[in-house]
PDB file of N, CA and C in Angstrom:
ATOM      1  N   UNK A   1       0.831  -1.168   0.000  1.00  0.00           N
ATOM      2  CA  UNK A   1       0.000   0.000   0.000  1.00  0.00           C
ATOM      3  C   UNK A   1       0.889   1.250   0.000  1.00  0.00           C
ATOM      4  N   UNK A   2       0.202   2.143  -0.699  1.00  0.00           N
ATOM      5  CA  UNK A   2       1.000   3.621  -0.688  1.00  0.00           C
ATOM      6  C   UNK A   2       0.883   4.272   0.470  1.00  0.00           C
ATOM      7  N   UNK A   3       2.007   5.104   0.637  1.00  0.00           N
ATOM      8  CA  UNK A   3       2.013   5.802   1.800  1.00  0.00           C
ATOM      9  C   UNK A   3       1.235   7.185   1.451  1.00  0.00           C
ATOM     10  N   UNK A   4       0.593   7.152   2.415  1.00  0.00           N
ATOM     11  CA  UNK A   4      -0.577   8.781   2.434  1.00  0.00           C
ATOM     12  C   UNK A   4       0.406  10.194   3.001  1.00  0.00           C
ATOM     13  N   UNK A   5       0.054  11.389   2.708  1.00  0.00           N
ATOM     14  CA  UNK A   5       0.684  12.230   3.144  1.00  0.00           C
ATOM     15  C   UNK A   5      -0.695  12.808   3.462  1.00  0.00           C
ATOM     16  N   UNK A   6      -0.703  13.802   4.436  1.00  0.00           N
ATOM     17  CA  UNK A   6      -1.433  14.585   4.712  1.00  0.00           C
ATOM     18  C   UNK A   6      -1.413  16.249   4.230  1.00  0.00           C
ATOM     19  N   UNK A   7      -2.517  16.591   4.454  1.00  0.00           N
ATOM     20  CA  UNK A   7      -2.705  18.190   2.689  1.00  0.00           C
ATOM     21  C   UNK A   7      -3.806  18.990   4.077  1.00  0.00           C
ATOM     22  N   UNK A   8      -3.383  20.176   3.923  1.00  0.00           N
ATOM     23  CA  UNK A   8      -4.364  20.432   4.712  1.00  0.00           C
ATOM     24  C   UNK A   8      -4.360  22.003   3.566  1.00  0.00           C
ATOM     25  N   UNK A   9      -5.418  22.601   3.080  1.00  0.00           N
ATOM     26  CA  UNK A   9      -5.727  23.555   2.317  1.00  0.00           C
ATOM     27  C   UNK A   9      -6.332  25.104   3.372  1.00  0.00           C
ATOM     28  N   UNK A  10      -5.602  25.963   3.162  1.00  0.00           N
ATOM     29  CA  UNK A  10      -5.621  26.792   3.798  1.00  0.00           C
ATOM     30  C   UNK A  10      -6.466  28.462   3.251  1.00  0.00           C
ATOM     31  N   UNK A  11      -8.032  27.914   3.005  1.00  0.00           N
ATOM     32  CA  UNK A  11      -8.404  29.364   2.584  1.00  0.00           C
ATOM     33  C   UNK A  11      -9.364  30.358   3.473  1.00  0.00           C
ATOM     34  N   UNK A  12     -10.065  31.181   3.017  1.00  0.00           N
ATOM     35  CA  UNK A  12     -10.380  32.226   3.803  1.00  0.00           C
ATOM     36  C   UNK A  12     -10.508  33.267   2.809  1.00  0.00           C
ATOM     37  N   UNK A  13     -11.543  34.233   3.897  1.00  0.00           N
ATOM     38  CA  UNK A  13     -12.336  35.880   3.133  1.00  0.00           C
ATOM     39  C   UNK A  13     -10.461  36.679   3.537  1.00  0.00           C
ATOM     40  N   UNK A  14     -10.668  37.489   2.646  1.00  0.00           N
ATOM     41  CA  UNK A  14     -10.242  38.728   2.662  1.00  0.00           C
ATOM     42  C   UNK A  14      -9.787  39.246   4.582  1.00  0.00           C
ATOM     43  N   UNK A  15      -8.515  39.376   5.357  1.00  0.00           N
ATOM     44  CA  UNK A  15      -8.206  39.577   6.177  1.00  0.00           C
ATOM     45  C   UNK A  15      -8.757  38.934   7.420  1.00  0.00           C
ATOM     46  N   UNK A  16      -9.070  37.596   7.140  1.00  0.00           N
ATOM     47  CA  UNK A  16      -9.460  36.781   7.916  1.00  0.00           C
ATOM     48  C   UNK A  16      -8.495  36.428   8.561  1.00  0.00           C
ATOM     49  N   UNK A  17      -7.039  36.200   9.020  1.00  0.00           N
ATOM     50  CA  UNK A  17      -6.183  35.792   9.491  1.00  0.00           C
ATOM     51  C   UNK A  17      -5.274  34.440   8.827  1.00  0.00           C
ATOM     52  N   UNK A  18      -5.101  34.869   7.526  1.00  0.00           N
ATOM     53  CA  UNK A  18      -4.781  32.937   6.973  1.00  0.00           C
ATOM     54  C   UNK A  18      -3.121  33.830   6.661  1.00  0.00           C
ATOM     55  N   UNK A  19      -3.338  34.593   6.742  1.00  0.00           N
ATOM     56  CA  UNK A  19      -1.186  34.850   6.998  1.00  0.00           C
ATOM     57  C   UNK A  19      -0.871  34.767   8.353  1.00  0.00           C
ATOM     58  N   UNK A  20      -1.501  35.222   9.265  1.00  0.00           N
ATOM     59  CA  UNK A  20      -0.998  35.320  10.666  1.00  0.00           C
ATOM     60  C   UNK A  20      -0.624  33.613  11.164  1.00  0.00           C
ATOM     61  N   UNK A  21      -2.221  33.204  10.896  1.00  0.00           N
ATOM     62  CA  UNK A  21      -1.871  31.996  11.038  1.00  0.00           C
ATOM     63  C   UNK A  21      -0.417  30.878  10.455  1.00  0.00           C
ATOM     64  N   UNK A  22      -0.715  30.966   9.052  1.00  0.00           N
ATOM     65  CA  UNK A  22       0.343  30.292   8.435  1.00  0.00           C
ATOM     66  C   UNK A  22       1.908  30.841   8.875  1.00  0.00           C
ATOM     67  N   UNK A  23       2.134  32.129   9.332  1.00  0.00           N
ATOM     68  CA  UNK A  23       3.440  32.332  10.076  1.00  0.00           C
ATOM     69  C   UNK A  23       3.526  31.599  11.313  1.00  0.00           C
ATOM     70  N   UNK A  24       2.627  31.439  12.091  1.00  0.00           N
ATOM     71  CA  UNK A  24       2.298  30.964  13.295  1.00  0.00           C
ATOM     72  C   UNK A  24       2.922  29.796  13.349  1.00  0.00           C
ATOM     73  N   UNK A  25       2.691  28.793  12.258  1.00  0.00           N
ATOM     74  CA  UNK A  25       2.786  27.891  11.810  1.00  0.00           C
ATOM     75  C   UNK A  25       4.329  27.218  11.450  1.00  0.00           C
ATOM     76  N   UNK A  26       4.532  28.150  10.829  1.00  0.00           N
ATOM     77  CA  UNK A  26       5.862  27.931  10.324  1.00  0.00           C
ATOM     78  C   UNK A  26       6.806  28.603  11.277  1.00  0.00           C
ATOM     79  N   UNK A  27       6.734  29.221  12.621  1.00  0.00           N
ATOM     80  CA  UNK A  27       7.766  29.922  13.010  1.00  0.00           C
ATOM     81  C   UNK A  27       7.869  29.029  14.149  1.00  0.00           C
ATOM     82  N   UNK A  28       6.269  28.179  14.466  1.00  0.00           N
ATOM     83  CA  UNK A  28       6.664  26.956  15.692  1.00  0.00           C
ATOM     84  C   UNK A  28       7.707  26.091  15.778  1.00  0.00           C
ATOM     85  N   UNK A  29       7.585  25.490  17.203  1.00  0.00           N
ATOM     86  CA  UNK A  29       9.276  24.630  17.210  1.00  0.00           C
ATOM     87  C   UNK A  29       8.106  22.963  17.442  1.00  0.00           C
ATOM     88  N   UNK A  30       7.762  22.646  16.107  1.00  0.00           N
ATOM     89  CA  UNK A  30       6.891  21.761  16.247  1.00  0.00           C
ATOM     90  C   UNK A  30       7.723  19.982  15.556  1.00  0.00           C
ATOM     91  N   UNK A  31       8.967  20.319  14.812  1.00  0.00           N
ATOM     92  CA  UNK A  31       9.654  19.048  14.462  1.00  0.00           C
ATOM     93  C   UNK A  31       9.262  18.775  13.509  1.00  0.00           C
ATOM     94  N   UNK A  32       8.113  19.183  12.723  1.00  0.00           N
ATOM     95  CA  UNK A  32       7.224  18.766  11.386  1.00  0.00           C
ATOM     96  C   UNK A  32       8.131  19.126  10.154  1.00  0.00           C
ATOM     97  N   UNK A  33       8.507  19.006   9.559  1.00  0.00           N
ATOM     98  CA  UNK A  33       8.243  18.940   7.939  1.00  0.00           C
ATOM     99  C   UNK A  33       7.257  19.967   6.836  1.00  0.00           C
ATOM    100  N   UNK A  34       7.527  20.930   6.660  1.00  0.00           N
ATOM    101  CA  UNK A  34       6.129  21.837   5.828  1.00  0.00           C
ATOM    102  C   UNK A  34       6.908  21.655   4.531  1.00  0.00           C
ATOM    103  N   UNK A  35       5.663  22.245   3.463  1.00  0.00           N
ATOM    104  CA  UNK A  35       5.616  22.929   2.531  1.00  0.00           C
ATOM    105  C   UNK A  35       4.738  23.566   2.369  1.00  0.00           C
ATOM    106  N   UNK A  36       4.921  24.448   1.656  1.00  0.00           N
ATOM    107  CA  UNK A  36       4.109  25.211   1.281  1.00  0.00           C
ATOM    108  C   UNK A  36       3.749  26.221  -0.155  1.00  0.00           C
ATOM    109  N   UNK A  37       2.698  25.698  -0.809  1.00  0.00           N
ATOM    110  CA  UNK A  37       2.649  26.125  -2.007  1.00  0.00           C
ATOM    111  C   UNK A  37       1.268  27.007  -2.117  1.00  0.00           C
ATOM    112  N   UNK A  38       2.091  28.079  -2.667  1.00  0.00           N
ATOM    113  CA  UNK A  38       0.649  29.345  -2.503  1.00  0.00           C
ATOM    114  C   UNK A  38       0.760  29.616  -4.125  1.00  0.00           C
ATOM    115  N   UNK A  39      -0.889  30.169  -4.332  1.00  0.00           N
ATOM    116  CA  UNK A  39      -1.555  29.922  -5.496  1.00  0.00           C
ATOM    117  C   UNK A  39      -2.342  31.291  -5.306  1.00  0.00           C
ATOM    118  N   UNK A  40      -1.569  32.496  -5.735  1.00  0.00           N
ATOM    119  CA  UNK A  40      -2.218  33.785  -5.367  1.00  0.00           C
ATOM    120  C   UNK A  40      -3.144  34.462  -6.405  1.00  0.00           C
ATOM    121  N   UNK A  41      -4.437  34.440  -6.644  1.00  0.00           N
ATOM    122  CA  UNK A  41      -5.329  35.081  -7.776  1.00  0.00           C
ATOM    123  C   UNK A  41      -5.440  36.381  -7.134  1.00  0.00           C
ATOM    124  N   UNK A  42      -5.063  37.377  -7.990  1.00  0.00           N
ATOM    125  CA  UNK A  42      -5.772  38.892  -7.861  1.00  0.00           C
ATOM    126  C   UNK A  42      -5.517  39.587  -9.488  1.00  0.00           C
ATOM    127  N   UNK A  43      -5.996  40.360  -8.864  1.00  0.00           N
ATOM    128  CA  UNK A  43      -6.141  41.748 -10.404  1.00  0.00           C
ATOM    129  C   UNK A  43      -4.682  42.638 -10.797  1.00  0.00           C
ATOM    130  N   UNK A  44      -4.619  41.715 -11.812  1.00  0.00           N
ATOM    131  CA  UNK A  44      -3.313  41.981 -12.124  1.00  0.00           C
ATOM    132  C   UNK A  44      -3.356  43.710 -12.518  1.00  0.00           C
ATOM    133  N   UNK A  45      -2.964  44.750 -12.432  1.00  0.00           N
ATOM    134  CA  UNK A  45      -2.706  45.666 -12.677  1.00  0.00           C
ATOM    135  C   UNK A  45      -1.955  46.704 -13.414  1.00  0.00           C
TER     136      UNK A  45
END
């Protein structure tokens, strides 16, 4: 059997806290392993 990884998708409104969090995240002394792949849509200008 294949080994599973776990995905956890991280969205949210407009200044909801999904940067605070995700620093939160990544600045812990938790032993984990991240990645992280961001997929930014806005109005290009």
């Amino acid at each position: 059997m294949a080994q599973t990884i776990p995905v956890t998708v991280l969205t949210g409104f407009l200044d909801s806290g999904k940067t605070t969090l995700l620093n939160r995240i990544l600045t812990e002394k938790h032993g984990m392993r991240i990645a992280v792949i961001e997929n930014e849509f806005g109005e290009l200008v």
